[in-house]
Protein backbone atom coordinates (compact mmCIF):
# COMPACT_ATOMS: atom_id res chain seq x y z
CA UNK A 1 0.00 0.00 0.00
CA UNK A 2 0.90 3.82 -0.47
CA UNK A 3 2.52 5.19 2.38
CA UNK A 4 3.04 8.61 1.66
CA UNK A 5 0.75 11.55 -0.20
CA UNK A 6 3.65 12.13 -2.64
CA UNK A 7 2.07 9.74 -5.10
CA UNK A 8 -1.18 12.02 -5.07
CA UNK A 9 1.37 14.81 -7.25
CA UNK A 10 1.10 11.50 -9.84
CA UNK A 11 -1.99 10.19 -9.00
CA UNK A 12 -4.78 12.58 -7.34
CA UNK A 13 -6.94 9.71 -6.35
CA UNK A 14 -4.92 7.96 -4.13
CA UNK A 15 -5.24 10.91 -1.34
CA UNK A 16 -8.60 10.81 -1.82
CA UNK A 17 -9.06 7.30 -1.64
CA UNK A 18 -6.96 7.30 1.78
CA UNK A 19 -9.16 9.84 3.50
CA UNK A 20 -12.37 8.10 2.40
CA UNK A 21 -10.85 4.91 4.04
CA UNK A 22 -11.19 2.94 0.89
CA UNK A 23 -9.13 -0.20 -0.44
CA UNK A 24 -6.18 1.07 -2.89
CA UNK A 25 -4.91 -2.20 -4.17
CA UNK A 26 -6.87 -2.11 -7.60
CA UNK A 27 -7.16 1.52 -8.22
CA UNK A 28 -3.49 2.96 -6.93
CA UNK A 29 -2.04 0.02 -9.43
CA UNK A 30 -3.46 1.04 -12.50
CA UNK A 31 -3.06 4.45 -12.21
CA UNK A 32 0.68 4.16 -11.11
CA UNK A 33 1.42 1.90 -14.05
CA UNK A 34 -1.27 2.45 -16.39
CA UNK A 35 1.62 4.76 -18.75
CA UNK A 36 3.37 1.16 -19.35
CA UNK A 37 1.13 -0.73 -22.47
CA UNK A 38 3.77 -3.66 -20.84
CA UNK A 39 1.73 -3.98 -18.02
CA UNK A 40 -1.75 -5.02 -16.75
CA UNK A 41 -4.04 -3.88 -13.94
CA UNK A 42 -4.34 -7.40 -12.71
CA UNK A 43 -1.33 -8.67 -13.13
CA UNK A 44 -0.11 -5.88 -10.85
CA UNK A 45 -2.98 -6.97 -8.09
CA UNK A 46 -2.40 -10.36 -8.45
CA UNK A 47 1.27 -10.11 -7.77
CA UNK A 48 0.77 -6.81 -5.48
CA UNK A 49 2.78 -8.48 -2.25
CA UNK A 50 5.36 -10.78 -4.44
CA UNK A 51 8.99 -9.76 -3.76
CA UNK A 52 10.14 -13.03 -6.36
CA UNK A 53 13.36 -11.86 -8.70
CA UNK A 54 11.15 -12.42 -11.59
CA UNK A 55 8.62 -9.99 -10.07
CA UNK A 56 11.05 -7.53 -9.22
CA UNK A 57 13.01 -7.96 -12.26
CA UNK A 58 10.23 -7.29 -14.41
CA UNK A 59 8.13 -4.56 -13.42
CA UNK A 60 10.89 -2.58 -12.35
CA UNK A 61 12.18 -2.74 -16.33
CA UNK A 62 8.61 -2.65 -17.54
CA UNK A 63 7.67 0.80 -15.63
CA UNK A 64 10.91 2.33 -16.50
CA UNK A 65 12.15 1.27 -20.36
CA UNK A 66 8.39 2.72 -21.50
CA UNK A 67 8.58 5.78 -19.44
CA UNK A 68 11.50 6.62 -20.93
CA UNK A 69 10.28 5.67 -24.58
CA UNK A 70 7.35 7.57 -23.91
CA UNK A 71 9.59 10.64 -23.12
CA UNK A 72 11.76 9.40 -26.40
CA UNK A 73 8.70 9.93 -28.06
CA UNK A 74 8.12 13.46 -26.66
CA UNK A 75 12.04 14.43 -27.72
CA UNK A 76 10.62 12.75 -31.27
CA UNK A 77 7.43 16.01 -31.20
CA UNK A 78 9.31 18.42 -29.95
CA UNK A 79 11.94 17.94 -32.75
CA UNK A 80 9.17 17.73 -35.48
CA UNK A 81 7.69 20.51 -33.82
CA UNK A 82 10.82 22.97 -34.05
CA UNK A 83 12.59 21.55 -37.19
CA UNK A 84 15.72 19.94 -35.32
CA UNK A 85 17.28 17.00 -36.99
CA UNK A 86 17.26 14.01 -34.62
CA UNK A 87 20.82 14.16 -34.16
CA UNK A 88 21.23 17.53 -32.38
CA UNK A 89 18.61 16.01 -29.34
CA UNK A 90 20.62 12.77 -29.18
CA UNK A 91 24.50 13.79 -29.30
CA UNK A 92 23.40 16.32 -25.97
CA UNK A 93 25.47 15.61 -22.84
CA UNK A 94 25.32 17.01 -19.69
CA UNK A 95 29.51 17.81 -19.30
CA UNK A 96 31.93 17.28 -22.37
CA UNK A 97 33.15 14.46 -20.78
CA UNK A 98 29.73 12.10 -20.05
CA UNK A 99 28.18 9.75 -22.77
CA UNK A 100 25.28 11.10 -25.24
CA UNK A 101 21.50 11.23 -25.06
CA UNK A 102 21.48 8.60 -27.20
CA UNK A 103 23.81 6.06 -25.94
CA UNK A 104 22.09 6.53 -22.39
CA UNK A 105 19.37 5.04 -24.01
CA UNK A 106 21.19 2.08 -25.17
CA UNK A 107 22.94 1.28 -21.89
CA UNK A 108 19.82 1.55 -19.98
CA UNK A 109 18.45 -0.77 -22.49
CA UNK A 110 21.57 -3.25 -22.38
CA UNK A 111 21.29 -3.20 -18.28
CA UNK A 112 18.25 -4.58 -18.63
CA UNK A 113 18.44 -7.32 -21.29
CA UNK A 114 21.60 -8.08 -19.94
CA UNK A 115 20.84 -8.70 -16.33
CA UNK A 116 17.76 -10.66 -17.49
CA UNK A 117 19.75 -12.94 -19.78
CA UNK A 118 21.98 -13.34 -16.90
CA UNK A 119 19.70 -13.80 -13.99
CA UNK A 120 17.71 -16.39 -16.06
CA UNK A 121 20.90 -17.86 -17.45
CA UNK A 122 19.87 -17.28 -21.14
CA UNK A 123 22.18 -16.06 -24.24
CA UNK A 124 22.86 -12.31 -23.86
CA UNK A 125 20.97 -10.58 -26.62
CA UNK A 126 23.24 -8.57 -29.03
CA UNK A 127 21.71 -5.03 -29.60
CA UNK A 128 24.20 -3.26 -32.22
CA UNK A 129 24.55 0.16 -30.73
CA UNK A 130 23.45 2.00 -34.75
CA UNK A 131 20.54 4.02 -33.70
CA UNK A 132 20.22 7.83 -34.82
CA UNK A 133 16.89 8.16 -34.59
CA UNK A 134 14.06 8.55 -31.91
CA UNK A 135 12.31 6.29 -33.75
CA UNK A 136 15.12 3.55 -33.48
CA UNK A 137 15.78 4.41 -30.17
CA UNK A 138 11.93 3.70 -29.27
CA UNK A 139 12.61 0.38 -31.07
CA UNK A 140 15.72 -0.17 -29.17
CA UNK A 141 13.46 -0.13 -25.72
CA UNK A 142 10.87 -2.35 -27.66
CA UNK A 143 13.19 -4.88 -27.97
CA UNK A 144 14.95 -5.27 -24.56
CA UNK A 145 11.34 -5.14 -23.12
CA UNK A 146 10.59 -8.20 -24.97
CA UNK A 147 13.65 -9.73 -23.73
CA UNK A 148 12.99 -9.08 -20.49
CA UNK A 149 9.67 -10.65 -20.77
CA UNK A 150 10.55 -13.46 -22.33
CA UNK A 151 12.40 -14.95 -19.83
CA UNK A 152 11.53 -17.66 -18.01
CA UNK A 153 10.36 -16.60 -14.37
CA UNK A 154 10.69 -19.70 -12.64
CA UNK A 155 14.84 -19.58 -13.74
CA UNK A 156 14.86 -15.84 -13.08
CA UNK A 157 13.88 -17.05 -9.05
CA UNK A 158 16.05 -19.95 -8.80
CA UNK A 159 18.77 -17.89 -8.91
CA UNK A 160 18.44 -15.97 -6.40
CA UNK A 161 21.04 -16.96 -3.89
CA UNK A 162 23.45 -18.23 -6.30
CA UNK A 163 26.62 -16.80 -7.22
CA UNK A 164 26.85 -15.33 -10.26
CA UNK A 165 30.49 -13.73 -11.93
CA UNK A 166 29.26 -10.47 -13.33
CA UNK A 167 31.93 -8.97 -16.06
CA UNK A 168 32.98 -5.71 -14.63
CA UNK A 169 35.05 -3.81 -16.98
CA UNK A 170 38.31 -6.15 -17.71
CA UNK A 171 37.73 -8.22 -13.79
CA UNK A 172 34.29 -9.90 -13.02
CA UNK A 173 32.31 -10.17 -9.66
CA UNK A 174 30.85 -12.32 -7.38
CA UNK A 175 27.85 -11.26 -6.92
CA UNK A 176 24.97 -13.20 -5.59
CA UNK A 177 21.37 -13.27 -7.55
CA UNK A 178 19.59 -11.12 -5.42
CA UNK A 179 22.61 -8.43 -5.07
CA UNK A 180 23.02 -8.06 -8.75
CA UNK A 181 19.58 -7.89 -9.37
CA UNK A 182 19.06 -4.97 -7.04
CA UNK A 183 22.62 -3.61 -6.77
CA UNK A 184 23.93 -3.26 -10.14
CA UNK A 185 21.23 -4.03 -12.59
CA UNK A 186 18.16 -1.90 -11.72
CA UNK A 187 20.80 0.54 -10.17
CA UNK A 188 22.44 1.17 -13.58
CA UNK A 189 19.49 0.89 -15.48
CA UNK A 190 17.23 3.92 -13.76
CA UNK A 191 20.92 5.68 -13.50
CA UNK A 192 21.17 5.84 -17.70
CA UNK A 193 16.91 6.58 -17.56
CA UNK A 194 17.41 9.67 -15.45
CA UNK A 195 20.40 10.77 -17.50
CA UNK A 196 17.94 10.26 -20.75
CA UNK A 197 15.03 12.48 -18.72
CA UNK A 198 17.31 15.06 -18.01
CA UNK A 199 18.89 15.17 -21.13
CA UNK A 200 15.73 15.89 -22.94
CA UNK A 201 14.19 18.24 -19.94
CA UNK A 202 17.36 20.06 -20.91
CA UNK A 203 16.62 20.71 -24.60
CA UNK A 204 13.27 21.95 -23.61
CA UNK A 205 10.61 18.65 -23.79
CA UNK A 206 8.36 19.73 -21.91
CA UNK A 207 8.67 16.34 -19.30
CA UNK A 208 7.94 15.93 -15.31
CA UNK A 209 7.90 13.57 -12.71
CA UNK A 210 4.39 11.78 -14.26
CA UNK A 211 6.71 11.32 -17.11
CA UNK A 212 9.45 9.96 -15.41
CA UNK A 213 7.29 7.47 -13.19
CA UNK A 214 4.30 6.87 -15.52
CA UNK A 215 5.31 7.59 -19.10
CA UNK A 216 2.61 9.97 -19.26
């Protein structure tokens, strides 16, 4: 259940529904992750108290890969909108010295597919990094979501307390199912989402928080 009124900024209901002393479990999980076409009212009730890998794995992915190519899709109109090639939005950084709008994206994407492929010990997908459009950035988030939902749940779970070598850099890990999962994969994944919000808030899409949390 919703513990604090911040979520009424998102979703004005759920305040209301809390004074009135009503049940939230149907109604706060639809409009929370109603932005994501990934995921369904009921399957979010039906799974509302699981804490499985699987369960974490895959909303967590779900709500954020289509928030963020929802917001793709905003950077997509406001280009259109003011005549800007694609390429001026997607080669923005932050500092001279941090990674591109564009290849945020594709991390974030690869953090995903990659911790699912490696969590449900499946072959890691191979996403060649030639997008230079919205458009085949949005596709680039179609496909790891997918992935991600492809895998098999019941493999996903069984590895939770097993220890996994994660390649970091030119040394790998030990890192236990559970730890990567929460640590390094969803970790580095809503890092390179934020980067891609604020990269576009920065060029002027006109984005917030519902964006950010909702895709909306």
């Amino acid at each position: 259940m919703v513990k604090s009124d911040s979520l009424g900024e998102i979703c004005p209901e759920v305040t209301g529904l809390r004074r009135r002393g009503q049940s939230q479990r149907g109604q706060n999980i639809d409009c929370y992750f109603q932005g994501s076409p990934y995921l369904a009212g009921a399957q979010m009730e039906r799974s509302l108290m699981s804490d499985t890998m699987s369960y974490v794995l895959k909303t967590s992915v779900n709500q954020m890969l289509a928030s963020m190519r929802a917001s793709l899709r905003k950077g997509e109109a406001q280009a259109r909108a003011t005549d800007v090639e694609d390429s001026v939005f997607l080669s923005a950084r932050l500092y001279p010295d941090m990674l591109p709008l564009s290849r945020q994206v594709q991390i974030a994407c690869d953090n995903a597919a990659r911790g699912a492929a490696r969590l449900s010990g499946s072959e890691i997908p191979s996403f060649p990094d030639t997008e230079t459009t919205f458009a085949e950035l949005m596709a680039r988030c179609d496909k790891a979501l997918a992935f991600v939902n492809s895998v098999d749940d019941a493999k996903v779970d069984a590895r939770e307390h097993e220890t996994l070598q994660i390649p970091v850099g030119p040394q790998t890990m030990p890192m236990q199912g559970r730890q990567y999962l929460t640590t390094f994969v969803l970790t580095n994944m809503i890092f390179h989402v934020t980067m891609t919000y604020a990269l576009l808030r920065h060029q002027g899409v006109a984005l917030g928080k519902r964006d950010f949390l909702t895709g909306q």
